[in-house]
Protein backbone atom coordinates (compact mmCIF):
# COMPACT_ATOMS: atom_id res chain seq x y z
CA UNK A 1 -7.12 20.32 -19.65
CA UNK A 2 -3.74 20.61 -17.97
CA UNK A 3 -5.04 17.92 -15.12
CA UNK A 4 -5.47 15.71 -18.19
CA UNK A 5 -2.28 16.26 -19.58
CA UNK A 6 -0.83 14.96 -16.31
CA UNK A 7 -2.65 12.00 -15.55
CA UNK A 8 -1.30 8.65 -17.03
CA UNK A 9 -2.42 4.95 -16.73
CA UNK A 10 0.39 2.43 -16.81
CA UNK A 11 -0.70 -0.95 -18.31
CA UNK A 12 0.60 -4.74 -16.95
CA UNK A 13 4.61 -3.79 -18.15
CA UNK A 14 6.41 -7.20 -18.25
CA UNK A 15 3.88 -9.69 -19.59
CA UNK A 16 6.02 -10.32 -22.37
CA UNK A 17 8.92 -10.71 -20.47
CA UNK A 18 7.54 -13.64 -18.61
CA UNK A 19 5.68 -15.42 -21.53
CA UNK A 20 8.27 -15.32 -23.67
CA UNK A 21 10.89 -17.15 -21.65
CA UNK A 22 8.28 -20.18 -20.74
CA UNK A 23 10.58 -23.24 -20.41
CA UNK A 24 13.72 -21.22 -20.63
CA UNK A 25 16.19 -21.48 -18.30
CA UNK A 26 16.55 -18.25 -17.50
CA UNK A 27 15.84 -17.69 -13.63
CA UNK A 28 12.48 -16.09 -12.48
CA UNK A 29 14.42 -13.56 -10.95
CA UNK A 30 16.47 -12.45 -13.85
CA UNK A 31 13.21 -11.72 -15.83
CA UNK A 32 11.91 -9.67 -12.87
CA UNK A 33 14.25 -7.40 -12.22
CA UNK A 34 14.21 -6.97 -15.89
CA UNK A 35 10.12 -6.30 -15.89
CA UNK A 36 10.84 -4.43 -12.64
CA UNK A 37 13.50 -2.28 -14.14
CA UNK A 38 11.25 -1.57 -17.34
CA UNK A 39 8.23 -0.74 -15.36
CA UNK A 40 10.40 1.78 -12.59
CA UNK A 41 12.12 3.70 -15.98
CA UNK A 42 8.86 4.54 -17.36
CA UNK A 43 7.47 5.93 -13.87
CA UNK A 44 10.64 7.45 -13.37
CA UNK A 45 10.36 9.26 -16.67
CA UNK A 46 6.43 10.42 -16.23
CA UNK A 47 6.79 12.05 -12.68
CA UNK A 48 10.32 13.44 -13.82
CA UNK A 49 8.53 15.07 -16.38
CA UNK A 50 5.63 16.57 -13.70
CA UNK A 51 2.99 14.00 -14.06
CA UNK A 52 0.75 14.16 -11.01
CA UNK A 53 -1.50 11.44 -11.25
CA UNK A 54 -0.95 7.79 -12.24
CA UNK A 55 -2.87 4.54 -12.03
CA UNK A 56 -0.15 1.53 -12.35
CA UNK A 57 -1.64 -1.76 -12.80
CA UNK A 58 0.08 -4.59 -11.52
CA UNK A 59 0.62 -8.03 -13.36
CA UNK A 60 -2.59 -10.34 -14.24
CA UNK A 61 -3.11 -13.79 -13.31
CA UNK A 62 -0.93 -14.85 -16.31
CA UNK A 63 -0.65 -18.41 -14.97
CA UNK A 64 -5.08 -18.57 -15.99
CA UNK A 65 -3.96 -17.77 -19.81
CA UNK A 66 -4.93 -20.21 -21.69
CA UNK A 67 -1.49 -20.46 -23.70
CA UNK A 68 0.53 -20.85 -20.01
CA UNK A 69 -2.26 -24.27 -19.35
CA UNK A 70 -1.60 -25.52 -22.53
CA UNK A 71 2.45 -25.40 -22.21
CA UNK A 72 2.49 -26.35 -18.59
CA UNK A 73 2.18 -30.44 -17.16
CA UNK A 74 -1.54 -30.90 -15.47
CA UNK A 75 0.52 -31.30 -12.10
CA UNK A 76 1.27 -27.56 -12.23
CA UNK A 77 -2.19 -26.36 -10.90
CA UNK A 78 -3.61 -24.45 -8.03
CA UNK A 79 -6.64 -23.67 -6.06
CA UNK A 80 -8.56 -22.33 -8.94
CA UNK A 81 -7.14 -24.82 -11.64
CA UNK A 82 -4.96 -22.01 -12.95
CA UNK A 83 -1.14 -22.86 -13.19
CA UNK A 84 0.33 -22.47 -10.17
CA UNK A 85 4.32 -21.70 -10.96
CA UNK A 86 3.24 -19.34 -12.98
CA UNK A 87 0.96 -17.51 -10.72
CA UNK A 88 3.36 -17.29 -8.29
CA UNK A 89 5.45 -15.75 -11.05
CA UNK A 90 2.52 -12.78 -11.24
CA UNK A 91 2.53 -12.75 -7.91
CA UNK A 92 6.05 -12.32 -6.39
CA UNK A 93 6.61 -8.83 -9.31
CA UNK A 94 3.24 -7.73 -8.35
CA UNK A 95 5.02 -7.95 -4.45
CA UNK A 96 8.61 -6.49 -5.95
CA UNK A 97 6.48 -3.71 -8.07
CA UNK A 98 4.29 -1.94 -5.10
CA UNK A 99 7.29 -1.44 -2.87
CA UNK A 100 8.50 0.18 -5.57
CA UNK A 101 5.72 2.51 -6.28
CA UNK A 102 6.11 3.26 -2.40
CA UNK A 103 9.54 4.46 -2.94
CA UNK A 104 8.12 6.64 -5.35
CA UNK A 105 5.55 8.02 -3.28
CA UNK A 106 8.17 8.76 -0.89
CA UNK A 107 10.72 10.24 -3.79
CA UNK A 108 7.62 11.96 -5.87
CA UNK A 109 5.36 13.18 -2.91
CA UNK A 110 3.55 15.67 -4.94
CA UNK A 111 2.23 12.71 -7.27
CA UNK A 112 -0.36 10.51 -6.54
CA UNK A 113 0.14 7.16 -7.87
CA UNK A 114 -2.56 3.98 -7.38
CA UNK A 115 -1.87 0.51 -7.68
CA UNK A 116 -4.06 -1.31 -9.78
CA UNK A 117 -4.37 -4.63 -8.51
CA UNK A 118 -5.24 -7.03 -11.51
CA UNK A 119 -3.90 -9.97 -10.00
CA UNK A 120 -6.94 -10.18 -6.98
CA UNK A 121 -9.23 -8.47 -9.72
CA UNK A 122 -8.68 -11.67 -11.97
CA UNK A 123 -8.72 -14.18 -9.43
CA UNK A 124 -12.13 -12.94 -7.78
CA UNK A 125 -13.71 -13.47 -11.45
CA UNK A 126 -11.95 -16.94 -11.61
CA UNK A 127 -13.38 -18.61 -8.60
CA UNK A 128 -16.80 -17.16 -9.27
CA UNK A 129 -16.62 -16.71 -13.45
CA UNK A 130 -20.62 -17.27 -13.45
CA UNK A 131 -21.40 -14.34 -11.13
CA UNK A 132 -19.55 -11.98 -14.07
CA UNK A 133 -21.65 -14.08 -16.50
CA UNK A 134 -18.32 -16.04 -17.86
CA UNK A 135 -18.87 -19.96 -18.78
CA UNK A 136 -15.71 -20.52 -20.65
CA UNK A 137 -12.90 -19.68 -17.83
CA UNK A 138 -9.68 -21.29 -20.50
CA UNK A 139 -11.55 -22.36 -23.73
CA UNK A 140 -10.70 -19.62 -26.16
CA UNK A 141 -12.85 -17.65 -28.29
CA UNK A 142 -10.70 -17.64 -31.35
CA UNK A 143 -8.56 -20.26 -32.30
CA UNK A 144 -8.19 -23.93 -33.39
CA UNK A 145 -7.88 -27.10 -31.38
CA UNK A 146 -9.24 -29.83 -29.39
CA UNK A 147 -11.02 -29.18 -26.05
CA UNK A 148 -10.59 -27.81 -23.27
CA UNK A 149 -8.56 -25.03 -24.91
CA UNK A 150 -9.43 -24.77 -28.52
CA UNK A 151 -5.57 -23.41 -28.83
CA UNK A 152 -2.72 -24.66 -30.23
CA UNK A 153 0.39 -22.82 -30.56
CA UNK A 154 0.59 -22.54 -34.22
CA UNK A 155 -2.78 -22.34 -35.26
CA UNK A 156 -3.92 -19.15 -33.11
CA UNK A 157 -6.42 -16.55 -33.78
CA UNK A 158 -6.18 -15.00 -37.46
CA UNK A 159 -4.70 -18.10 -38.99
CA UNK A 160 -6.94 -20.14 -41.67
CA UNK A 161 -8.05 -22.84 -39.50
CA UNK A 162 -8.97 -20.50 -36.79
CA UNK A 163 -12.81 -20.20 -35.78
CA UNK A 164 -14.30 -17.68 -33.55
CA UNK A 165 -16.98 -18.44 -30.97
CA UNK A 166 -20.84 -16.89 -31.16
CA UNK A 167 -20.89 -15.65 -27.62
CA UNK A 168 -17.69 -13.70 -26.39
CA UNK A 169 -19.41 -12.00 -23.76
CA UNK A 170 -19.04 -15.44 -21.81
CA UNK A 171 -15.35 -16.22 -22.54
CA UNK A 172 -12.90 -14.70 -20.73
CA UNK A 173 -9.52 -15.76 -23.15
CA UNK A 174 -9.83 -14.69 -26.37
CA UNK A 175 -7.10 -15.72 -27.90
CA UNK A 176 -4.94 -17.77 -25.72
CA UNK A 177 -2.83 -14.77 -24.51
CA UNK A 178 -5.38 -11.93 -24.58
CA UNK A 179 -8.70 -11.68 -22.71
CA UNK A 180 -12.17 -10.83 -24.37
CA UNK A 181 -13.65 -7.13 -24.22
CA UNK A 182 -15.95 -8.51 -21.48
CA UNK A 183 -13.27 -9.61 -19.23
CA UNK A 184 -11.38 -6.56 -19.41
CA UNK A 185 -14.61 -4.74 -19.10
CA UNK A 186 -15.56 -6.39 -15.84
CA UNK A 187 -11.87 -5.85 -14.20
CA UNK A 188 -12.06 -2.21 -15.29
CA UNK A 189 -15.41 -1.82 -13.37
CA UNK A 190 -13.79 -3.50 -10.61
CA UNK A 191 -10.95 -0.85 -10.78
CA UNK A 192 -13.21 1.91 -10.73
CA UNK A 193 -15.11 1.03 -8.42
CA UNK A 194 -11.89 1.07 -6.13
CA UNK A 195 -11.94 -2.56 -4.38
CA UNK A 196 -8.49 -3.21 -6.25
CA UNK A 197 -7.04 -0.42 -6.24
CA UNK A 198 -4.48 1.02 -3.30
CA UNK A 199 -5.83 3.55 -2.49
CA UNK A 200 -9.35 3.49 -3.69
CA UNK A 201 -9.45 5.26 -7.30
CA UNK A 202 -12.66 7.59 -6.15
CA UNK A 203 -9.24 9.17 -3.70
CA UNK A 204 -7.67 10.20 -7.33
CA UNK A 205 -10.76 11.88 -8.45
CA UNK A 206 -11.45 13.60 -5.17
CA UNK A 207 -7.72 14.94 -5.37
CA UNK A 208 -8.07 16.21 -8.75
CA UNK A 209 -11.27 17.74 -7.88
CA UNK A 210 -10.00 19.93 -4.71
CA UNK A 211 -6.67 21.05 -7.12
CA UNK A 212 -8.91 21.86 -9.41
C-alpha cells in the first residue's frame, strides 16, 4: 500500500500550451520552456515529497490531430501525411523534456523515473494504422463536416449538428483533439509492454518487487 502511494504517472503536460497558440506569433521556444517549466515543477514537487516511482510520458504526435490538419496549409506535411511543423514541435520538447528527467535521475537517485515515449508509440500506429485494426487515421469519430476530417472548428463533438461514427474501435481521433479509447488502449499496451518506454516498464515492476 505504501509502494502505491508513491508511484505516480505523469500524463503529456503541455498539449495545451502548444494547441492553443496555433498561428500565434508567439515563438516555439517561448511555449516550451513554458511546457518544460510546467512539466519539471510538478516532478520537482512529487520526488520532493518522496515519490519513488514515476512513469512520465512525453508529448504525442500532436501534429496527426485532426484539429492541427485542418488549421494547417496541405504543404505542411510529412512522411506519414501528419503535419510536419507541428511534429517537429512534439518532437524538439519531447528532446528538451528527457534531458530533463536525466537531471532528475541524477538530483533524485533514489527514484526511478521512466520515460514514456508517446511520440514513437503514435507514429508506429500511424504508418501501419491497419496492423492495430485503425481505418480512419484523421477522420473523426464525433463531429460535423465535410471529408476527410468530419471537423470543423465550431461544430465539434457535443454540439447539435455533431454525429458520432458506428465503429470507434477503428478511428483513432475522436474528436479532433482527443483520441478514441482504442487508440489510447493500443499505446498503453505498447507502454507496458516496454518498447517505448526508457527503461523498459517490466524494470519498474521488478524494482518494486525486490523493495518490496
Amino acid at each position: 500500500m505504501i509502494l502505491m502511494t508513491l508511484c505516480f504517472g505523469l500524463g503529456e503536460i503541455g498539449v495545451n500550451d502548444y494547441a492553443y497558440t496555433l498561428g500565434s506569433t508567439v515563438s516555439d521556444e517561448t511555449i516550451r520552456k513554458l511546457a518544460i517549466s510546467s512539466v519539471s515543477g510538478a516532478l520537482q514537487t512529487l520526488l520532493e515529497k518522496g515519490a519513488k516511482y514515476l512513469v512520465v510520458q512525453g508529448m504525442p504526435l500532436t501534429g496527426c490531430l485532426t484539429l492541427s490538419m485542418y488549421l494547417a496549409p496541405p504543404d505542411d506535411r510529412d512522411d506519414i501525411r501528419c503535419v510536419k511543423s507541428v511534429n517537429n514541435q512534439s518532437y524538439y520538447h519531447n528532446l528538451v523534456l528527457q534531458d530533463k528527467l536525466q537531471e532528475f535521475r541524477k538530483q533524485y537517485p533514489q527514484a526511478v523515473i521512466l520515460y514514456a515515449d508517446y511520440y514513437d508509440a503514435y507514429r508506429t500506429v500511424m504508418k501501419n494504422p491497419s496492423k492495430y485494426g485503425f481505418k480512419e487515421t484523421f477522420n473523426v469519430c464525433c463531429g460535423s463536416g465535410e471529408p476527410p476530417y468530419n471537423f470543423t472548428v465550431f461544430a465539434t463533438c457535443g454540439t447539435p449538428n455533431a454525429t458520432v461514427c458506428s465503429s470507434p474501435s477503428q478511428y483513432i481521433n475522436w474528436d479532433g483533439v482527443h483520441l478514441t479509447e482504442a487508440m489510447y488502449k493500443v499505446i498503453s499496451s505498447m507502454f507496458l509492454q516496454g518498447n517505448f518506454t526508457q527503461p523498459p516498464f517490466n524494470f519498474l515492476l521488478e524494482k518494486k518487487e525486490r523493495v518490496g
